[in-house]
Protein backbone atom coordinates (compact mmCIF):
# COMPACT_ATOMS: atom_id res chain seq x y z
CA UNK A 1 128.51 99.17 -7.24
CA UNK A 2 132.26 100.20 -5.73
CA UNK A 3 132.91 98.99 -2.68
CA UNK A 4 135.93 100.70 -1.05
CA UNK A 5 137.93 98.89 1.85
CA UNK A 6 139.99 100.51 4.36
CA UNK A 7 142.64 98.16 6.36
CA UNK A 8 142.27 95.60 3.34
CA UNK A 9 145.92 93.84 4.95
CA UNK A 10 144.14 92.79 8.12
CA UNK A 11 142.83 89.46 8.71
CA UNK A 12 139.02 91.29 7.74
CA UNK A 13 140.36 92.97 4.75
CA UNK A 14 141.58 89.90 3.36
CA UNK A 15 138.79 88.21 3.71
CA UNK A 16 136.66 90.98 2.85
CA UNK A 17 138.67 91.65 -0.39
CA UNK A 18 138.53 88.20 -1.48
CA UNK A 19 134.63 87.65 -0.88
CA UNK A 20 133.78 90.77 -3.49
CA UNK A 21 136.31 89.27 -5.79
CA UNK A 22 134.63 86.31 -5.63
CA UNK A 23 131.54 87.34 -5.68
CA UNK A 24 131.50 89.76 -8.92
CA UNK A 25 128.70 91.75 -7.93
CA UNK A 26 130.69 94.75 -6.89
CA UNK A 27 134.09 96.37 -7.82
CA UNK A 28 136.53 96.92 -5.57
CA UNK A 29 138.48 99.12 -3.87
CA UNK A 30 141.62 98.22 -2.13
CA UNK A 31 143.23 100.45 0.61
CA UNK A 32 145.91 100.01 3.15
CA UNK A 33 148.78 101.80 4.35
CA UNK A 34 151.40 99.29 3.20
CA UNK A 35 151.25 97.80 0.06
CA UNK A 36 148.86 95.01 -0.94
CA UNK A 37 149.34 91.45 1.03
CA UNK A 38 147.50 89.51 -1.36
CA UNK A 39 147.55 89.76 -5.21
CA UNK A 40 144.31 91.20 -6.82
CA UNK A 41 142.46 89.41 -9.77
CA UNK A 42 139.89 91.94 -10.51
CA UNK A 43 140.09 94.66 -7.92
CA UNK A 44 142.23 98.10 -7.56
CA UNK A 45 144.77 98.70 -4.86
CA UNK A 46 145.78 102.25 -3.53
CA UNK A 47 147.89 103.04 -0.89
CA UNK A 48 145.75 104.77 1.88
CA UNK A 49 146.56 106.17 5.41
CA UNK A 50 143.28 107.05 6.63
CA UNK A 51 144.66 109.15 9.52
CA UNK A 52 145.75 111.77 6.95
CA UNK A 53 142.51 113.60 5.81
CA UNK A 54 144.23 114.68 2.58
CA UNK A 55 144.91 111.40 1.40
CA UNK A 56 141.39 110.24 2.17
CA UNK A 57 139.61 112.67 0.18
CA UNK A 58 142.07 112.30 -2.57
CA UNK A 59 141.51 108.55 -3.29
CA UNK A 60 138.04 108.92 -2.15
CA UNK A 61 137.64 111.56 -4.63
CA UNK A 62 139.46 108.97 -7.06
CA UNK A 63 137.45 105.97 -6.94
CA UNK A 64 134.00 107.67 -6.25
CA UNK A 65 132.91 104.64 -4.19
CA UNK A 66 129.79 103.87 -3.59
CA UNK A 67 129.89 101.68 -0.19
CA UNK A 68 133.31 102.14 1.94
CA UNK A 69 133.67 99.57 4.47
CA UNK A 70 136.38 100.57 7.54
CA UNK A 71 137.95 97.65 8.45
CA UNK A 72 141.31 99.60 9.86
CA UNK A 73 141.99 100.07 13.35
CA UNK A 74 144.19 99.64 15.86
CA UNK A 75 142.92 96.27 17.56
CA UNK A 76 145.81 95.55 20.25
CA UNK A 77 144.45 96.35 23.55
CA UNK A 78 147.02 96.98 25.69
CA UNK A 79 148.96 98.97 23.40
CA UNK A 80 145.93 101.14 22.65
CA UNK A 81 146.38 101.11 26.25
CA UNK A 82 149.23 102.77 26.94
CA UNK A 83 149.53 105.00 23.69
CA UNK A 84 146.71 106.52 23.52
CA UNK A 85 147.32 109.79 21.12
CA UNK A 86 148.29 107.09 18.38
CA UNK A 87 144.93 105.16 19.31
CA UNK A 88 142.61 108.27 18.71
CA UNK A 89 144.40 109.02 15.79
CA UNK A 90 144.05 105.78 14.10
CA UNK A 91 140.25 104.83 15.68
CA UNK A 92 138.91 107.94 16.05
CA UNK A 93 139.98 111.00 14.12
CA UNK A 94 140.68 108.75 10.80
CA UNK A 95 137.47 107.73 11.17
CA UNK A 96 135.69 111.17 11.48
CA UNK A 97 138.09 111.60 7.83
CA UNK A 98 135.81 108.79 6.08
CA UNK A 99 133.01 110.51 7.53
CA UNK A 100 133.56 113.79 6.25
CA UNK A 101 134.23 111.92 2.63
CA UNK A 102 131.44 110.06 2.65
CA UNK A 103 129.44 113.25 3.09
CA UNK A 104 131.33 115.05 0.38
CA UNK A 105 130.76 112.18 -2.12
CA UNK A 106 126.89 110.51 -0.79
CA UNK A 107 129.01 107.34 -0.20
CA UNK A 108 127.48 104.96 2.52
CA UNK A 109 129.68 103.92 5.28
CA UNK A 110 129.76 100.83 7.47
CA UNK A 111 132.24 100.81 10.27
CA UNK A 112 133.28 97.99 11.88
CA UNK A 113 133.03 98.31 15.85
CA UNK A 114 133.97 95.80 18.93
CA UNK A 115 131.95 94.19 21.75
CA UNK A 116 135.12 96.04 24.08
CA UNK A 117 132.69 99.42 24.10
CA UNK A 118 130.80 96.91 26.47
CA UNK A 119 131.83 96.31 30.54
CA UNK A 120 130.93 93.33 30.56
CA UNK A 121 129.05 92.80 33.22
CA UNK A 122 125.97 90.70 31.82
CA UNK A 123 126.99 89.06 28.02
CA UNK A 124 125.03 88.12 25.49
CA UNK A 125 124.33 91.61 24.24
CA UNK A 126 121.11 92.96 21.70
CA UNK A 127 122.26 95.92 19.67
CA UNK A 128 120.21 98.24 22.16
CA UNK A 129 122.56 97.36 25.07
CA UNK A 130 124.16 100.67 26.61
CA UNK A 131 127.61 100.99 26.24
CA UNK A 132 130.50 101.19 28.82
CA UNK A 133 134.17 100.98 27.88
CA UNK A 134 136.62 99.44 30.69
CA UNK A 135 139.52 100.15 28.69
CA UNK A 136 140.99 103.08 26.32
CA UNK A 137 140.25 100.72 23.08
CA UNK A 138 136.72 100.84 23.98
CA UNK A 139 136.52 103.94 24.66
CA UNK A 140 138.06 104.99 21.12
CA UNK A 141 136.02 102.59 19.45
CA UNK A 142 132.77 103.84 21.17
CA UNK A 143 133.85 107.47 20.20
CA UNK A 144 133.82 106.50 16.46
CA UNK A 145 130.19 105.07 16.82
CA UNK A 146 129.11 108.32 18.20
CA UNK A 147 131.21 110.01 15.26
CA UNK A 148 129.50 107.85 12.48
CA UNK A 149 125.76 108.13 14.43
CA UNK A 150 126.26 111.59 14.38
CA UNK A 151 127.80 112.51 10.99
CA UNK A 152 124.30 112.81 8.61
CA UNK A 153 125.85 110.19 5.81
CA UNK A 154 124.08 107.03 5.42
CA UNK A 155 125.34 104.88 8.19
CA UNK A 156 125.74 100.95 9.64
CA UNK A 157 127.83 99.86 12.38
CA UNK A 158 128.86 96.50 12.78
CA UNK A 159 129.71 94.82 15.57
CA UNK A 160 132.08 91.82 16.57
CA UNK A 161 133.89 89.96 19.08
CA UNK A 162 137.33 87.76 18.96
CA UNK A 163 137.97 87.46 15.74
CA UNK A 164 140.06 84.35 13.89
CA UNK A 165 141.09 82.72 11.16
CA UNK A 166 143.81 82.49 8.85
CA UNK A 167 145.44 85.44 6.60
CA UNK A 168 147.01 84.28 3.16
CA UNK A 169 150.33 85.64 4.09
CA UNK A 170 150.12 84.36 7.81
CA UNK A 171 150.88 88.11 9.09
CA UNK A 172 148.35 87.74 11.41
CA UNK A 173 147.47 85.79 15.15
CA UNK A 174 143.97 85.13 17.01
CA UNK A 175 143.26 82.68 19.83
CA UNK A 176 142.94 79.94 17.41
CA UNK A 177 146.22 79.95 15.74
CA UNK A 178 148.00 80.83 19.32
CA UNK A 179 146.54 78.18 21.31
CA UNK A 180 147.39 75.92 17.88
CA UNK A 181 150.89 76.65 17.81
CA UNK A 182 151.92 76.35 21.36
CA UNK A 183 150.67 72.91 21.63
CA UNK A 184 152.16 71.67 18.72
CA UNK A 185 155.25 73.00 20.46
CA UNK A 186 154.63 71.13 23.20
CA UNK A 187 154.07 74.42 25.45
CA UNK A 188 152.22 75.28 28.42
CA UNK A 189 149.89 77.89 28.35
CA UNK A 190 147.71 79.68 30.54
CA UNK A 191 144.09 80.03 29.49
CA UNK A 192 141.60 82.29 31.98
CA UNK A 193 138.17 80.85 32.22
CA UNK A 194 136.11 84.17 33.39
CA UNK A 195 135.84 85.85 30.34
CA UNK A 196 133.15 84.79 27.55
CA UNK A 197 132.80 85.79 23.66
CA UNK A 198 131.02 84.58 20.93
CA UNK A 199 134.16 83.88 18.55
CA UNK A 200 133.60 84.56 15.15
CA UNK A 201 134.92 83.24 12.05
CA UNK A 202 137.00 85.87 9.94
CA UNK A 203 134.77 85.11 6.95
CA UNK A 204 131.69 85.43 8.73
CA UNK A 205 132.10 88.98 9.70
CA UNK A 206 133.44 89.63 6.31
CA UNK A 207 129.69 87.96 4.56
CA UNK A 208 127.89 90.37 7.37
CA UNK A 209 129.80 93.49 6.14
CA UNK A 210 129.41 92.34 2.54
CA UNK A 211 125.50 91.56 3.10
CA UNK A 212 125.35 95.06 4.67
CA UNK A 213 127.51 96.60 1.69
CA UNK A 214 124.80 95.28 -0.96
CA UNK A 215 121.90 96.02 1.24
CA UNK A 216 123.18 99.56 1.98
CA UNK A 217 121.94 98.50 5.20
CA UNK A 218 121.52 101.33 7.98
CA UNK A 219 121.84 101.14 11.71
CA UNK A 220 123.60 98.64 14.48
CA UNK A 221 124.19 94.99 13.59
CA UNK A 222 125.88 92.69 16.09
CA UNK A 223 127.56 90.50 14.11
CA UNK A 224 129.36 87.18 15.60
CA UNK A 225 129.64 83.56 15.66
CA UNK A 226 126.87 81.74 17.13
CA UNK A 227 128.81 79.70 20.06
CA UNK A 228 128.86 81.53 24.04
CA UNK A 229 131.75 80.22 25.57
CA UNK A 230 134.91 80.78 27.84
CA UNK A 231 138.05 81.60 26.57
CA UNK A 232 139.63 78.16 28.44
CA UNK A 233 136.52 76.37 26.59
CA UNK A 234 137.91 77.56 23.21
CA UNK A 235 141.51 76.64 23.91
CA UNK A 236 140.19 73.14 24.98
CA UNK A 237 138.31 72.82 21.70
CA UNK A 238 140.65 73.92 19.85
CA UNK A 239 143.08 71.72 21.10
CA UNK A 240 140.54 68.85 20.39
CA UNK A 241 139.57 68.98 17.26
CA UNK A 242 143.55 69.26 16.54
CA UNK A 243 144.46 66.45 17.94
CA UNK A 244 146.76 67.93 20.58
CA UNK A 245 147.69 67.54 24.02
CA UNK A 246 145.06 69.67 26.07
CA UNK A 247 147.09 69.20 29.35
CA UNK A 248 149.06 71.64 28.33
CA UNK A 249 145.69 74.23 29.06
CA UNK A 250 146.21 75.30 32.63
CA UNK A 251 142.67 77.18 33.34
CA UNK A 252 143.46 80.11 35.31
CA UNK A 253 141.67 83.57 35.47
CA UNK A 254 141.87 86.94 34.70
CA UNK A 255 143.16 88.35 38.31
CA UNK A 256 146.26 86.35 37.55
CA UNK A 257 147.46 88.54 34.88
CA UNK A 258 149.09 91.56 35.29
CA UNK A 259 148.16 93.82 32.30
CA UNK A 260 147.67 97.19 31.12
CA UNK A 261 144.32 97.20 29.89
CA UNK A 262 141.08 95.71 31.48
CA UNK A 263 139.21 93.42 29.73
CA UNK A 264 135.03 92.82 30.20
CA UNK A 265 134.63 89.98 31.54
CA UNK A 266 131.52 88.53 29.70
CA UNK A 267 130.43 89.78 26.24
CA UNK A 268 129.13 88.11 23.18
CA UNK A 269 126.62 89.16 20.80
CA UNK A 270 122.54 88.16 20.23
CA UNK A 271 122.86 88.04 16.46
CA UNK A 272 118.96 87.38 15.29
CA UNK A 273 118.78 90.95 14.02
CA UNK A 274 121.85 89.94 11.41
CA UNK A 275 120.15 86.82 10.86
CA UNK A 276 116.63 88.57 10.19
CA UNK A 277 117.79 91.64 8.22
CA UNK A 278 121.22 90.91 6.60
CA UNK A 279 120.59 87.11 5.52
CA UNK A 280 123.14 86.38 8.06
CA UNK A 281 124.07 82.64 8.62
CA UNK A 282 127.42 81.92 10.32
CA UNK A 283 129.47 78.89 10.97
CA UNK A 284 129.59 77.38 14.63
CA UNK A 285 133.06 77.28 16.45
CA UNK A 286 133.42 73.64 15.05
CA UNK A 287 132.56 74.44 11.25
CA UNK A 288 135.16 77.33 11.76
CA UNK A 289 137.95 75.61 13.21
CA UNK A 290 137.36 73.08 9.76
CA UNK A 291 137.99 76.18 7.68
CA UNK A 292 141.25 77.15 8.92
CA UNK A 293 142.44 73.06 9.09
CA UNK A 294 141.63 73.45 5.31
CA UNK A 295 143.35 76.59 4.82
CA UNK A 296 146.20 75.74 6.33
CA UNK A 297 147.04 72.64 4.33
């Protein structure tokens, strides 16, 4: 089997790209608009902006994948926000380019999608929940659901909320390694306490999208870390099991920030149809945050 990955630079990618290396079972299939972060032991790397359709069906056309696994996006929410054309581009219309690919070539494609299509209002979501963007990022991200539901090719979404963990070349934050390094600078921060996620553990959600990959798995899989809690609650944990000075924490909430994007208030994902159909098992918040003290050794 060839497994293609899109955004293969991102803290996903990485880990995504590393898992099928490790595991053997599949070949890969690098992509990413820049060149590779990490070296490559077994895998191929090409150079791949998925918002030009030309270059997609080139390398798709290339590698004849089997499985391609989207990883890419644009994931910052305010600046998805306030520059919107470049949002669609990259989250929607590069996506309806993988589509049209993956129909050309029988390839099955899982997309990776965010709990943001959600408002928010009740958490702890079942993959039949009805979606409801509050922001632009959700709204992009629903519209490349709707493209991939709607597109004939064999199809699985998967679904995720606040992502961490560590990259090898330390490119990328999360709420982990923020909260981590302003402590250990011995600076205040400002944690709001009204919004809830399920965190999940970079190479959690890249064993889900592998599970799915071998499985050729079709539909909508909410896949997440197990552990419901407030953002403030995951700053003070983190700041626990670190050893550092949680004082620092000042719990506030979300009507004291002034920024461009809204943000649901309460998501977080019911993962037992991961767990029943996928094989899924991931980490709690405290088995993660031991993974990234190793990694960062």
């Amino acid at each position: 089997m060839k497994i293609l990955v899109t955004g293969s630079n991102g803290l996903l990618g990485q880990k995504l790209t590393e898992l099928i290396e490790r595991n053997g079972s599949a070949q890969l299939i690098a992509t990413a608009a820049r060149p590779s972060a990490l070296p490559l032991q077994t895998g191929k790397f090409y150079s791949l902006d998925i918002t030009d359709k030309s270059s997609v069906d080139r390398v798709i056309d290339q590698c004849q994948p089997d499985v391609i696994i989207n990883t890419a996006a644009m994931t910052q929410v305010d600046h998805c926000e306030t520059q919107r054309e470049e949002c669609w581009r990259t989250n929607v219309l590069a996506v309806e380019n993988l589509v049209s690919a993956s129909r050309k070539k029988n390839a099955h494609l899982i997309h990776v999608s965010t709990d943001f299509i959600f408002n928010g209002t009740q958490g702890m979501l079942d993959e039949n929940a009805i979606p409801e963007p509050v922001n632009y990022y959700g709204e992009s991200k629903l519209a490349a659901e709707k493209a991939v539901i709607a597109s004939g090719v064999s199809w699985c979404i998967i679904r995720t909320v606040l992502v961490y963990g560590v990259t090898g070349d330390m490119s990328r934050s999360n709420i982990v390694l923020w909260v981590k390094k302003n402590l250990e600078q011995g600076k205040s921060i400002q944690v709001v306490s009204d919004q809830w996620r399920t965190p999940t553990l970079a190479e959690d959600l890249a064993m889900g999208c592998y599970l799915a990959a071998i499985k050729r798995a079709n539909g909508i899989f909410n896949v997440s870390g197990p552990d419901y809690m407030s953002i403030y609650d995951i700053a003070i944990r983190t700041a626990d099991f670190f050893g550092l000075d949680k004082s620092l924490i000042k719990e506030t909430d979300s009507t004291k920030f002034t920024q461009p994007a809204k943000r649901p208030p309460r998501t977080g994902f019911i993962i037992d149809k991961a767990r029943k159909d996928l094989g899924y098992e991931p980490h709690s918040f405290e088995e993660g945050l031991k993974t990234i003290a190793t990694q960062l050794k």
